[in-house]
Protein backbone atom coordinates (compact mmCIF):
# COMPACT_ATOMS: atom_id res chain seq x y z
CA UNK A 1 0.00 0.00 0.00
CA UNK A 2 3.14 2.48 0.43
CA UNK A 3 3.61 1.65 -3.63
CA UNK A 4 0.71 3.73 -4.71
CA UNK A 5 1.00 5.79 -1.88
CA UNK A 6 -2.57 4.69 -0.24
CA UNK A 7 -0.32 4.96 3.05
CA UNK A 8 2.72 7.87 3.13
CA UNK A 9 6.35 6.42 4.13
CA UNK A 10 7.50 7.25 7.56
CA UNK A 11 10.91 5.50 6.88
CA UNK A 12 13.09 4.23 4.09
CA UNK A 13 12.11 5.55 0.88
CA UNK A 14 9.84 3.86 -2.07
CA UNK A 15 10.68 4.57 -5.30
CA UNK A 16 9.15 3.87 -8.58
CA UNK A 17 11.22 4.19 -11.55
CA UNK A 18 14.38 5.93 -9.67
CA UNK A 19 11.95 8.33 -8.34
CA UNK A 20 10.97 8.90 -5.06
CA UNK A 21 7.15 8.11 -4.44
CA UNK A 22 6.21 11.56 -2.29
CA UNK A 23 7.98 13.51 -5.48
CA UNK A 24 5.10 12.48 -7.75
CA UNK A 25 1.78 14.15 -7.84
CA UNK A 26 -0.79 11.36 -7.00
CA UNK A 27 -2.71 11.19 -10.15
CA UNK A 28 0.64 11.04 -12.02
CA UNK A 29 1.84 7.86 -9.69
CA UNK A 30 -1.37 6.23 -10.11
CA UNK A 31 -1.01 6.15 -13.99
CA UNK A 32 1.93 4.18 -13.37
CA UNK A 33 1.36 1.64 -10.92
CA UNK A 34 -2.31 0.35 -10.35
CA UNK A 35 -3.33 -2.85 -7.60
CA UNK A 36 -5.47 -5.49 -7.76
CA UNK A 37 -6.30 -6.66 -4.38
CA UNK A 38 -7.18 -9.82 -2.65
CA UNK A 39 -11.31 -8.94 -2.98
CA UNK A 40 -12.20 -7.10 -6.03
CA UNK A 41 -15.84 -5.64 -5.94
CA UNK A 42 -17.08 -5.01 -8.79
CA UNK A 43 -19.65 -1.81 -9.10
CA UNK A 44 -23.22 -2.06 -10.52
CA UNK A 45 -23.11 -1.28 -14.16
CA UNK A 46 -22.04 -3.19 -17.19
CA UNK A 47 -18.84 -5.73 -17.66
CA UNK A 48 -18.08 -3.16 -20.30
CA UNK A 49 -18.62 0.08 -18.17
CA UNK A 50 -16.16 -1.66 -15.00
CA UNK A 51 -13.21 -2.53 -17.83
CA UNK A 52 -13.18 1.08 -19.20
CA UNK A 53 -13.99 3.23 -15.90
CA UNK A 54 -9.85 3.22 -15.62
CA UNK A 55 -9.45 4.78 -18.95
CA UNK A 56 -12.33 5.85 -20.56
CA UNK A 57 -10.65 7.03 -23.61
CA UNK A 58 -10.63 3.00 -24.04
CA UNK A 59 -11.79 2.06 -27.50
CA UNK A 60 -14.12 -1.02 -27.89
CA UNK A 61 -11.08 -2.93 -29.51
CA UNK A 62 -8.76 -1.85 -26.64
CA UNK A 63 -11.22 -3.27 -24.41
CA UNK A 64 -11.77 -6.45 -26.06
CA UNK A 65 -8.23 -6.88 -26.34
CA UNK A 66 -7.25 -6.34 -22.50
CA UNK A 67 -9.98 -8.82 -21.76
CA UNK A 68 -8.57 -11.51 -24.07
CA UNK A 69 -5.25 -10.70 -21.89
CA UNK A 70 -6.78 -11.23 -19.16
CA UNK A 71 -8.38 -14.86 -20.07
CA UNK A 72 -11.68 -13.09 -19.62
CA UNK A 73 -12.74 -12.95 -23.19
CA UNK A 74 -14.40 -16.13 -22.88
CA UNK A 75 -16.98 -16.25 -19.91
CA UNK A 76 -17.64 -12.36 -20.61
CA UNK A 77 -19.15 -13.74 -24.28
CA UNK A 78 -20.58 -16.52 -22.52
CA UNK A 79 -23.31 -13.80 -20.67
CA UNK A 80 -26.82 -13.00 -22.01
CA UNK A 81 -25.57 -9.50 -23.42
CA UNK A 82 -21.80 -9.98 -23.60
CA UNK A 83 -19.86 -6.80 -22.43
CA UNK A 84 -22.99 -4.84 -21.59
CA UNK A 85 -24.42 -7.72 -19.25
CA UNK A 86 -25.42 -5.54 -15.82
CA UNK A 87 -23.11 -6.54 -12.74
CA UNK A 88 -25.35 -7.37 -10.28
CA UNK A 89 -24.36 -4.84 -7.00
CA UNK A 90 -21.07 -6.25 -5.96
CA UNK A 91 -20.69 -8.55 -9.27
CA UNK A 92 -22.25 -11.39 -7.44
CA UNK A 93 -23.50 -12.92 -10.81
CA UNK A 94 -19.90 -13.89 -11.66
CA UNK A 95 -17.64 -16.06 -10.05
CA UNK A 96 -14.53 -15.15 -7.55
CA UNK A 97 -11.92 -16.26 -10.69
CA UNK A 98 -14.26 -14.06 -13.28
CA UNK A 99 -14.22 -11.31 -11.01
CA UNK A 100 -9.99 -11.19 -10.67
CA UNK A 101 -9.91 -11.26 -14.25
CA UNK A 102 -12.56 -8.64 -15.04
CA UNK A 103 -10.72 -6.43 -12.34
CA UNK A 104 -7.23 -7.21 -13.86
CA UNK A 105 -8.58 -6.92 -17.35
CA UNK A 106 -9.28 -3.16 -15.91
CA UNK A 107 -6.29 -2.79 -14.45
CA UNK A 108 -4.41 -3.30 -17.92
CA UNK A 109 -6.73 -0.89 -19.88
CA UNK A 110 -5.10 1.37 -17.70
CA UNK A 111 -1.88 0.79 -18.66
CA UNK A 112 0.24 1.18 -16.00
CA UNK A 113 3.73 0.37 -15.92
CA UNK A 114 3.63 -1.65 -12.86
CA UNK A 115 0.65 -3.77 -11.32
CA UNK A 116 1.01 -4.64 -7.74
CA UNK A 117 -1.17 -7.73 -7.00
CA UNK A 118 -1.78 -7.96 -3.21
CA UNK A 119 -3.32 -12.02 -2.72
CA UNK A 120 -5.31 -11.97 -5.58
CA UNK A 121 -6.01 -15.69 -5.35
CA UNK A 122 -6.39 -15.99 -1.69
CA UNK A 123 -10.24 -15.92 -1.66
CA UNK A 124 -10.15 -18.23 -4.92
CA UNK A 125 -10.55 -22.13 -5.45
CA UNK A 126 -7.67 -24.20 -7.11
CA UNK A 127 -9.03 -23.54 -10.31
CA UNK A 128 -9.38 -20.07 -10.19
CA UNK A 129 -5.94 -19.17 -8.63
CA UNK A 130 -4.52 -21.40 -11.62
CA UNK A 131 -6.71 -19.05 -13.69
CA UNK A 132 -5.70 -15.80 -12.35
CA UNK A 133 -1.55 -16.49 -12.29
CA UNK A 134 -1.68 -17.95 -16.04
CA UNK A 135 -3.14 -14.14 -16.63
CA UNK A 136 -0.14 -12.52 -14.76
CA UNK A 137 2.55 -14.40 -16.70
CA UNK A 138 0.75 -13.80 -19.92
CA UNK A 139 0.72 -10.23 -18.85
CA UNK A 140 4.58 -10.14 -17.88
CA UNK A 141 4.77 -11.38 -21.09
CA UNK A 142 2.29 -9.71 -23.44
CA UNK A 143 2.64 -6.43 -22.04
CA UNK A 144 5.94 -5.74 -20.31
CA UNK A 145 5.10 -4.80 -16.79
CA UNK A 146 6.41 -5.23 -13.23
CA UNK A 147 4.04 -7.39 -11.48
CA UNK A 148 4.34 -7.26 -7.79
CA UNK A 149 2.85 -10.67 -6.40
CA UNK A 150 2.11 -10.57 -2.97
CA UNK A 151 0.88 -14.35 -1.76
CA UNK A 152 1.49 -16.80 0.96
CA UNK A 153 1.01 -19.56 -1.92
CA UNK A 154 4.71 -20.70 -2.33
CA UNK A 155 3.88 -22.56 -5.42
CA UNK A 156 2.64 -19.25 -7.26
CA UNK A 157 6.41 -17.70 -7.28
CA UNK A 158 8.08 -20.52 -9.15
CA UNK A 159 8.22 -18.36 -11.70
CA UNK A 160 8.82 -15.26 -10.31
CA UNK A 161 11.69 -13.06 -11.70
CA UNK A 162 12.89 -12.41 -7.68
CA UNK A 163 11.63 -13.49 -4.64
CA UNK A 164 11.88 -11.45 -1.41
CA UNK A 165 10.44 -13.03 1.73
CA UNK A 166 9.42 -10.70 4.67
CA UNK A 167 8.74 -10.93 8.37
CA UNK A 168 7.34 -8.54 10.10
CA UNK A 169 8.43 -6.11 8.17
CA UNK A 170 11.66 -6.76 7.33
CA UNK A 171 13.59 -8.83 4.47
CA UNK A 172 14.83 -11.66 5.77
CA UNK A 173 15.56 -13.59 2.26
CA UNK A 174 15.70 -12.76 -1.78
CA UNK A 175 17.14 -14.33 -4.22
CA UNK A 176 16.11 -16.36 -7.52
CA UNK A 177 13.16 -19.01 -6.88
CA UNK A 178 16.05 -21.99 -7.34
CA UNK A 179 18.49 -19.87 -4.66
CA UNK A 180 15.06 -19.02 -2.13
CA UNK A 181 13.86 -23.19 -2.44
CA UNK A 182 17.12 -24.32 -1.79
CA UNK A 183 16.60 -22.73 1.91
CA UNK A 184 14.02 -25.09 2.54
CA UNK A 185 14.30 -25.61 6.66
CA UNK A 186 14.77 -21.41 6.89
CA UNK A 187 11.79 -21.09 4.68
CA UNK A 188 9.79 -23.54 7.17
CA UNK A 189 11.32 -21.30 10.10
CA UNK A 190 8.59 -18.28 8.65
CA UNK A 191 5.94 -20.68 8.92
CA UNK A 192 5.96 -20.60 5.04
CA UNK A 193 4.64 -23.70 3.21
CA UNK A 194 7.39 -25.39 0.33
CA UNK A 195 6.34 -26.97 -2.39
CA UNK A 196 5.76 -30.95 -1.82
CA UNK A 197 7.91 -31.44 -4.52
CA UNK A 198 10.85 -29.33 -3.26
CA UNK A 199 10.45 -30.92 0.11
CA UNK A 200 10.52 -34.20 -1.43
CA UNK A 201 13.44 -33.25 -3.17
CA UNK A 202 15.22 -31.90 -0.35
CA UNK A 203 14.30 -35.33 1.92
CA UNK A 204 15.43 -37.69 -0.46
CA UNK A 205 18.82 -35.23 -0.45
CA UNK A 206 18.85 -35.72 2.96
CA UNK A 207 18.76 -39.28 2.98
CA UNK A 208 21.89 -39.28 0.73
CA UNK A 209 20.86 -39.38 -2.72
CA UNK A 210 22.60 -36.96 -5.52
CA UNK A 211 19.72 -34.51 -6.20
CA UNK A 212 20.51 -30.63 -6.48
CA UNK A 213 18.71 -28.18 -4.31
CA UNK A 214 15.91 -26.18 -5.72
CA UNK A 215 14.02 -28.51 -7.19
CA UNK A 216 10.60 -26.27 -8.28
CA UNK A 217 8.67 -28.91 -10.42
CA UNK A 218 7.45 -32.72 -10.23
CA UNK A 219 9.83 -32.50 -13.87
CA UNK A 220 12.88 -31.62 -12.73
CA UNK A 221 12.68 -34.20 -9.49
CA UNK A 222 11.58 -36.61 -12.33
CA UNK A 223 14.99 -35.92 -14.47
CA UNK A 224 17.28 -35.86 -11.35
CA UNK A 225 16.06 -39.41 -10.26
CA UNK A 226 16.54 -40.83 -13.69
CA UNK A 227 19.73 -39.08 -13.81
CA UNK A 228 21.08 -41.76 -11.25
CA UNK A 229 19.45 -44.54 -12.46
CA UNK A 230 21.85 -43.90 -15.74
């Protein structure tokens, strides 16, 4: 929340592209980074009218396209009306997974250059967290944008760029995913949960067998164990 500035620093400094966060005008700092948080409600109106309200200079086309971006394309055609089907107050008509996608699919029509994503699958089911982080790599992708990933979810930062894990307010690890995993025992110390894989990985290490640390998918525990059968 100090990103965007919903909160003001008291100590340290924030910066967003080499510039201090309380040098920007608000407005200005909001066109760069935008949030999509943990509980997105959506506001009575259409699909359509909740996509554009962040940029409203949004052509039809624009919108379409952020919403194929943002894997929402589909369900949104799905609805009686498409696009203009009303949101029910709240967007209770659509699903927790449809509702992180139509808020993230708003997010992107803004444009920003950095999305900070605080949880956004902790109120969803398997399905729908698998749903919402195949949008943010598509987006990383796609698009070119930071994306800030805020989760508990170990298993959603396998891919991640960087990983910095924090307690109580201070960083008390970063590093690459493979560097962070291979920590597994200080990573249980913060009451974080591994990866069954990686924990596998690490036991069978344990036990003496020739398996590198880091081990981040069932494939690469897969390879390693063939690797001394050879």
């Amino acid at each position: 929340q100090l990103i965007p500035r919903l909160y003001d620093v008291t100590e340290g400094s924030v910066k967003v592209s080499g510039i201090d966060v309380r040098k920007y005008n608000l407005e200005a700092l909001r066109d760069q980074v935008s949030m999509v948080l943990q509980k997105n409600i959506l506001f009575s109106g259409t699909i359509y009218d909740n996509i554009r309200w962040g940029n409203e200079n949004a052509t039809d086309e624009e919108v379409q396209n952020v919403c194929k971006l943002a894997q929402a394309d589909g369900f949104v055609r799905e609805f009686p009306d498409g696009y203009n089907t009303q949101i029910v107050q709240g967007g209770n008509n659509v699903s927790g997974g449809q509702k992180q996608r139509v808020a993230i699919a708003g997010v992107v029509a803004m444009e920003p250059k950095c999305i900070v994503m605080d949880e956004p699958t902790a109120m969803l089911d398997p399905v729908g967290r698998k749903e919402v982080l195949k949008t943010v790599h598509k987006l990383r992708k796609q698009k070119n944008v930071t994306v800030i990933l805020i989760t508990h979810y170990m298993e959603e930062v396998v891919d991640a760029d960087k990983i910095f894990v924090m307690d109580h307010g201070k960083v008390v690890m970063e590093g690459t995913p493979k560097e962070i995993f291979s920590r597994v025992d200080e990573l249980k110390s913060y009451r974080l949960d591994v990866p069954q894989v990686t924990i596998l990985a690490d036991e069978l290490r344990k036990r003496g067998l020739d398996i590198p640390k880091g081990i981040l998918r069932k494939e690469e525990l897969v390879e390693a164990i063939t690797h001394l059968q050879q």
